[in-house]
C-alpha atoms as a PDB file:
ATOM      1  CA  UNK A   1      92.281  61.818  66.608  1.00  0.00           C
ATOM      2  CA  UNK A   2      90.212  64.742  66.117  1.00  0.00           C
ATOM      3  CA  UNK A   3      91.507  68.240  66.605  1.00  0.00           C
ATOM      4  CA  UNK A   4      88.912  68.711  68.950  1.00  0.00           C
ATOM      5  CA  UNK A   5      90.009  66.300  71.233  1.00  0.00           C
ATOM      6  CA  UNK A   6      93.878  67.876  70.392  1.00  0.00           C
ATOM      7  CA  UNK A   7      92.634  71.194  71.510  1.00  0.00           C
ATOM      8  CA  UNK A   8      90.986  69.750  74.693  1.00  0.00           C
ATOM      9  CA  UNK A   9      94.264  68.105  76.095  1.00  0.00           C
ATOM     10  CA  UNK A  10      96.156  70.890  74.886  1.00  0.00           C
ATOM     11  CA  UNK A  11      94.434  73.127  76.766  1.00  0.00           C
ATOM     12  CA  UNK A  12      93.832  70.769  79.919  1.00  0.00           C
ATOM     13  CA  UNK A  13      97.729  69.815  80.243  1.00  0.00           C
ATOM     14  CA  UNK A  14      98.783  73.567  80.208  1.00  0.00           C
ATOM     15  CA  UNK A  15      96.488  74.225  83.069  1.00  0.00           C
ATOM     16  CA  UNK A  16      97.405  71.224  84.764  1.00  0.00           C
ATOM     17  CA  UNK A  17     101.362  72.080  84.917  1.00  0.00           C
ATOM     18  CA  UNK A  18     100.619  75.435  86.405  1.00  0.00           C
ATOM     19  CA  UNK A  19      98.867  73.590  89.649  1.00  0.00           C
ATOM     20  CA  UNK A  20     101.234  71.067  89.603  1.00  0.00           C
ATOM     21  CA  UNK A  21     104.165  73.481  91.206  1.00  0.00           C
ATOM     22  CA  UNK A  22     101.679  73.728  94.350  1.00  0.00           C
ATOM     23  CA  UNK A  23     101.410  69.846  95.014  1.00  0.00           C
ATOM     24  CA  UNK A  24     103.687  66.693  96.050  1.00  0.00           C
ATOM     25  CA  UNK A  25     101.684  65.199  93.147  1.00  0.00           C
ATOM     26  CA  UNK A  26     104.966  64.760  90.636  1.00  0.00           C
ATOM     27  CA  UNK A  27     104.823  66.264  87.178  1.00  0.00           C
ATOM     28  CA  UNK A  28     104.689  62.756  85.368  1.00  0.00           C
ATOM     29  CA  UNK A  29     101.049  61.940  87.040  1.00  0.00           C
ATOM     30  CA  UNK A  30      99.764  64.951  86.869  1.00  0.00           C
ATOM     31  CA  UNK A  31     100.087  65.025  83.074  1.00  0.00           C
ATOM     32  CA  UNK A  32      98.713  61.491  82.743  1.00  0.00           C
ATOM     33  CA  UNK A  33      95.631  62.580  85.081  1.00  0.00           C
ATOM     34  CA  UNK A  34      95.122  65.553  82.606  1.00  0.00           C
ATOM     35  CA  UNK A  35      95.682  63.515  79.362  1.00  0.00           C
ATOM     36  CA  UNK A  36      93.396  60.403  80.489  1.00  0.00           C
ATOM     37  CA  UNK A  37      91.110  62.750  82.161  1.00  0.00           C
ATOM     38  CA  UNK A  38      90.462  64.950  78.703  1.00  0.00           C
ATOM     39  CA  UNK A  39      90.789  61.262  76.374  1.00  0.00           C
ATOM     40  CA  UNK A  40      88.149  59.835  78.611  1.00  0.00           C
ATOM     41  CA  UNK A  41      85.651  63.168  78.793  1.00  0.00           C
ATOM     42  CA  UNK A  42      85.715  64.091  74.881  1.00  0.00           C
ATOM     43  CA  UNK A  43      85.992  60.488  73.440  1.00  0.00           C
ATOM     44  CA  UNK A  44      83.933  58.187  76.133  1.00  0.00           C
ATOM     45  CA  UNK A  45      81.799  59.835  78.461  1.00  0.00           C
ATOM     46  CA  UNK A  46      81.423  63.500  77.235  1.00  0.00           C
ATOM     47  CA  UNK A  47      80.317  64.165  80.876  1.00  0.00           C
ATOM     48  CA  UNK A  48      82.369  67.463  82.635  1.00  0.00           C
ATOM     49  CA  UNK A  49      81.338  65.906  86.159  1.00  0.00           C
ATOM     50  CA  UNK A  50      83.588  62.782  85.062  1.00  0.00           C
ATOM     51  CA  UNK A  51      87.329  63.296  86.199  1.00  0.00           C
ATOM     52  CA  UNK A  52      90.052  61.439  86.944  1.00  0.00           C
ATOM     53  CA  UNK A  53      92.043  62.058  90.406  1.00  0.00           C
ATOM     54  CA  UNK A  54      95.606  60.793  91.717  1.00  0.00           C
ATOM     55  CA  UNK A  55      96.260  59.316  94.796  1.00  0.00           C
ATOM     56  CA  UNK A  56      99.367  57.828  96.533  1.00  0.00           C
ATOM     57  CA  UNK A  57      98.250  54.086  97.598  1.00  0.00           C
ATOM     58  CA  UNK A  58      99.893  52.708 100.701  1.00  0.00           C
ATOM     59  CA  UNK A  59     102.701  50.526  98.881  1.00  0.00           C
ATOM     60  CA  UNK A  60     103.952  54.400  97.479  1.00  0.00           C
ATOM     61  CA  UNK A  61     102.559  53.895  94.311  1.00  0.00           C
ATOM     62  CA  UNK A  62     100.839  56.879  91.927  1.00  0.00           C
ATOM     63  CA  UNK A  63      97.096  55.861  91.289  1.00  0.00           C
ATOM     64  CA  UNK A  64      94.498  57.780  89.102  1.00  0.00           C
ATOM     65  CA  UNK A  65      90.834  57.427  89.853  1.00  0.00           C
ATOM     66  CA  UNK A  66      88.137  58.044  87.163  1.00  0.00           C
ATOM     67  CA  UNK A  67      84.763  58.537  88.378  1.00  0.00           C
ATOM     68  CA  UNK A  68      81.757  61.000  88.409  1.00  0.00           C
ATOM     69  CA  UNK A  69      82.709  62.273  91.982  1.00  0.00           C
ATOM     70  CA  UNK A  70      79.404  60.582  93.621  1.00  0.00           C
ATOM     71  CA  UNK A  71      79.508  58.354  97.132  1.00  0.00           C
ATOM     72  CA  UNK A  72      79.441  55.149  95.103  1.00  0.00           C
ATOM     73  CA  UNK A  73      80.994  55.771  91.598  1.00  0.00           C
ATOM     74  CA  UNK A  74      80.090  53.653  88.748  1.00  0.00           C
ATOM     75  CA  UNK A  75      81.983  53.347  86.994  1.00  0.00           C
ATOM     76  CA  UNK A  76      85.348  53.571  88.434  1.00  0.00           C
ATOM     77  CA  UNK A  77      88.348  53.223  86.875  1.00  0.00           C
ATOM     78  CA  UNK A  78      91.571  52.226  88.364  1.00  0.00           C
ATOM     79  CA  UNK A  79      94.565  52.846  86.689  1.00  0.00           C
ATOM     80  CA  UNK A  80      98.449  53.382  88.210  1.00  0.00           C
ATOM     81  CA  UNK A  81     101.077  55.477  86.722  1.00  0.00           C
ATOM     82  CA  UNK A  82     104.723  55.027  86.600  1.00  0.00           C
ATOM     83  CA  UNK A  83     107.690  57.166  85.474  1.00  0.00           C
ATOM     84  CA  UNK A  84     109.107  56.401  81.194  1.00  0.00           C
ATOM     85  CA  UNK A  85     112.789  57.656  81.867  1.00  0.00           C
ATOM     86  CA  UNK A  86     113.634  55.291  78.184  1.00  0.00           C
ATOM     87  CA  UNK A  87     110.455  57.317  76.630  1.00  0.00           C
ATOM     88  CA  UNK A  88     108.932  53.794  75.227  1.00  0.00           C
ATOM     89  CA  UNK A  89     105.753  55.780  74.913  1.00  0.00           C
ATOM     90  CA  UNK A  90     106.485  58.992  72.974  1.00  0.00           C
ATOM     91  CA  UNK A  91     105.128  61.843  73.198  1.00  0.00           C
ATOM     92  CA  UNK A  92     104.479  60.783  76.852  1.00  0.00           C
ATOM     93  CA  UNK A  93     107.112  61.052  79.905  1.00  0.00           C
ATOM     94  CA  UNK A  94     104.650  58.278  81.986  1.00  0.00           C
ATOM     95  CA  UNK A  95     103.342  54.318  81.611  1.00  0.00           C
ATOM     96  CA  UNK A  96      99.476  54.114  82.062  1.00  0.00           C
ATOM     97  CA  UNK A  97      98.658  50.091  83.614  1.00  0.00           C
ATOM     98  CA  UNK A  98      95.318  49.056  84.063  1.00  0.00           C
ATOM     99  CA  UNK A  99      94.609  47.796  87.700  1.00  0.00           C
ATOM    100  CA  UNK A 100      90.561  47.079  87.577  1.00  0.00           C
ATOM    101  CA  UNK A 101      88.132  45.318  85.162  1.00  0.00           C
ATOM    102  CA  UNK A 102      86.826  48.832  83.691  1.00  0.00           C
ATOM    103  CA  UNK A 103      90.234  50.322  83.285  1.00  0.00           C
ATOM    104  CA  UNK A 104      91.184  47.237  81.189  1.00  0.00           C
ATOM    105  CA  UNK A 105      88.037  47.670  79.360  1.00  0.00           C
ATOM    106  CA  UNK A 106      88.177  50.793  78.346  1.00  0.00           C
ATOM    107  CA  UNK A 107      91.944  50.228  77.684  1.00  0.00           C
ATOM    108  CA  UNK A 108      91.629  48.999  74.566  1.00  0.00           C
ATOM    109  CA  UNK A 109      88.984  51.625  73.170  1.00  0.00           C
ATOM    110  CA  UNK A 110      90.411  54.138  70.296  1.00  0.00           C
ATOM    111  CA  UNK A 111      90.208  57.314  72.619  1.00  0.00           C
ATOM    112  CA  UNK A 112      93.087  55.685  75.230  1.00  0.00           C
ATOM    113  CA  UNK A 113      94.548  53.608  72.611  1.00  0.00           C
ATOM    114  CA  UNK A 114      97.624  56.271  72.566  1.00  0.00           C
ATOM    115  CA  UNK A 115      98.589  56.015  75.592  1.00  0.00           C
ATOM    116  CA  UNK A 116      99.674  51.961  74.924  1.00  0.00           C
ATOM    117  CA  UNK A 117      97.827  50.945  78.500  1.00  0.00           C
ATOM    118  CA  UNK A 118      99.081  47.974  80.094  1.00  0.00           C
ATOM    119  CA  UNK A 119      95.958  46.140  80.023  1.00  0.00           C
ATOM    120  CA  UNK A 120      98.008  42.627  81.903  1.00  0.00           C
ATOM    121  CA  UNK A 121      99.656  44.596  84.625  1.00  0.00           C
ATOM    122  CA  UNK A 122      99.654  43.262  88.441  1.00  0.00           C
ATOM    123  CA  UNK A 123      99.674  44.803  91.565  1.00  0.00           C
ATOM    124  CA  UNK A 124      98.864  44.207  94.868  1.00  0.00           C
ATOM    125  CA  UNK A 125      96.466  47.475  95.390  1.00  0.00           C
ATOM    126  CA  UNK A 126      93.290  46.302  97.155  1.00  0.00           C
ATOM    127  CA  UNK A 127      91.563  48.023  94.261  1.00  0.00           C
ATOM    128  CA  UNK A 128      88.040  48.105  96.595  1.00  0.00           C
ATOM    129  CA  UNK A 129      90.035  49.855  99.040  1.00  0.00           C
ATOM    130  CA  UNK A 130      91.214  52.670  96.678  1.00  0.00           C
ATOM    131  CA  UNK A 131      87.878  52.967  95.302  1.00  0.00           C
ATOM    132  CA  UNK A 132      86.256  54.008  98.623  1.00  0.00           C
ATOM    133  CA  UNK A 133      89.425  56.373  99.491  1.00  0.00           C
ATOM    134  CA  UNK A 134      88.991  58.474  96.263  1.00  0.00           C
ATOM    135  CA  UNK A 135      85.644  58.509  97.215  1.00  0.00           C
ATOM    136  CA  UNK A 136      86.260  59.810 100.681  1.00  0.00           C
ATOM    137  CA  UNK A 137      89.218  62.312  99.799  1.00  0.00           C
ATOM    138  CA  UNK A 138      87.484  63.608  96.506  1.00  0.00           C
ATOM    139  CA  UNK A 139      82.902  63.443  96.913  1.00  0.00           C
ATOM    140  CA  UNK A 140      82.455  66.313  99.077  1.00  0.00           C
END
């Protein structure tokens, strides 16, 4: 990885754990929204309209959302995030899994590679469902 890229999440997760005392959002997803968020902007998309976005979905569990914040995004990626208490995935405290067909293709790319995403993960998240609430809560 670049130090470019270094210097992006750097600077995106220090800014990111200053909000994150002002939210119910818990510290563990708000660091995987800012580290997928920067991976995905300076490796993949290179768009600053592109973030990602966390959301609690109705069975209690932590979402992110990665979209250009339009009515219909395309594309939309659908990830969850759960807690690493063992720290399995060093440097990070969190587990990215994969819920929709993008996430899990862009999964396996070299910019997310670090974050070992579970690419086989299953939930029951009506992942159509999610899509259009992150679109409600987040496209102005």
């Amino acid at each position: 990885m670049n130090k470019k890229t270094l210097a992006i999440i750097a600077f995106f997760s220090f800014f990111s754990g200053a909000a994150t005392a002002e939210s119910s959002v818990p510290d563990y997803v708000e660091s995987a929204k800012s580290d997928v968020s920067s991976a995905l902007i300076a490796n993949i998309f290179k768009r600053a309209d592109f973030r990602c976005e966390a959301l609690q979905a109705k069975d209690k569990t932590w979402t992110l959302g990665c979209f250009v914040h339009e009515k219909n995004p395309m594309p939309f990626l659908l990830f969850t995030v759960t807690p690493d208490p063992e720290k399995t995935n060093p440097p990070f405290d969190y587990k990215v899994h994969a819920l929709n067909g993008k996430a899990k293709q862009y999964a396996g790319k070299d910019a997310l590679r670090m974050f070992k995403i579970d690419e086989v993960y299953n939930n029951s998240i009506d992942i159509s469902a999610m899509r259009d609430e992150y679109a409600d809560t987040f496209v102005k």
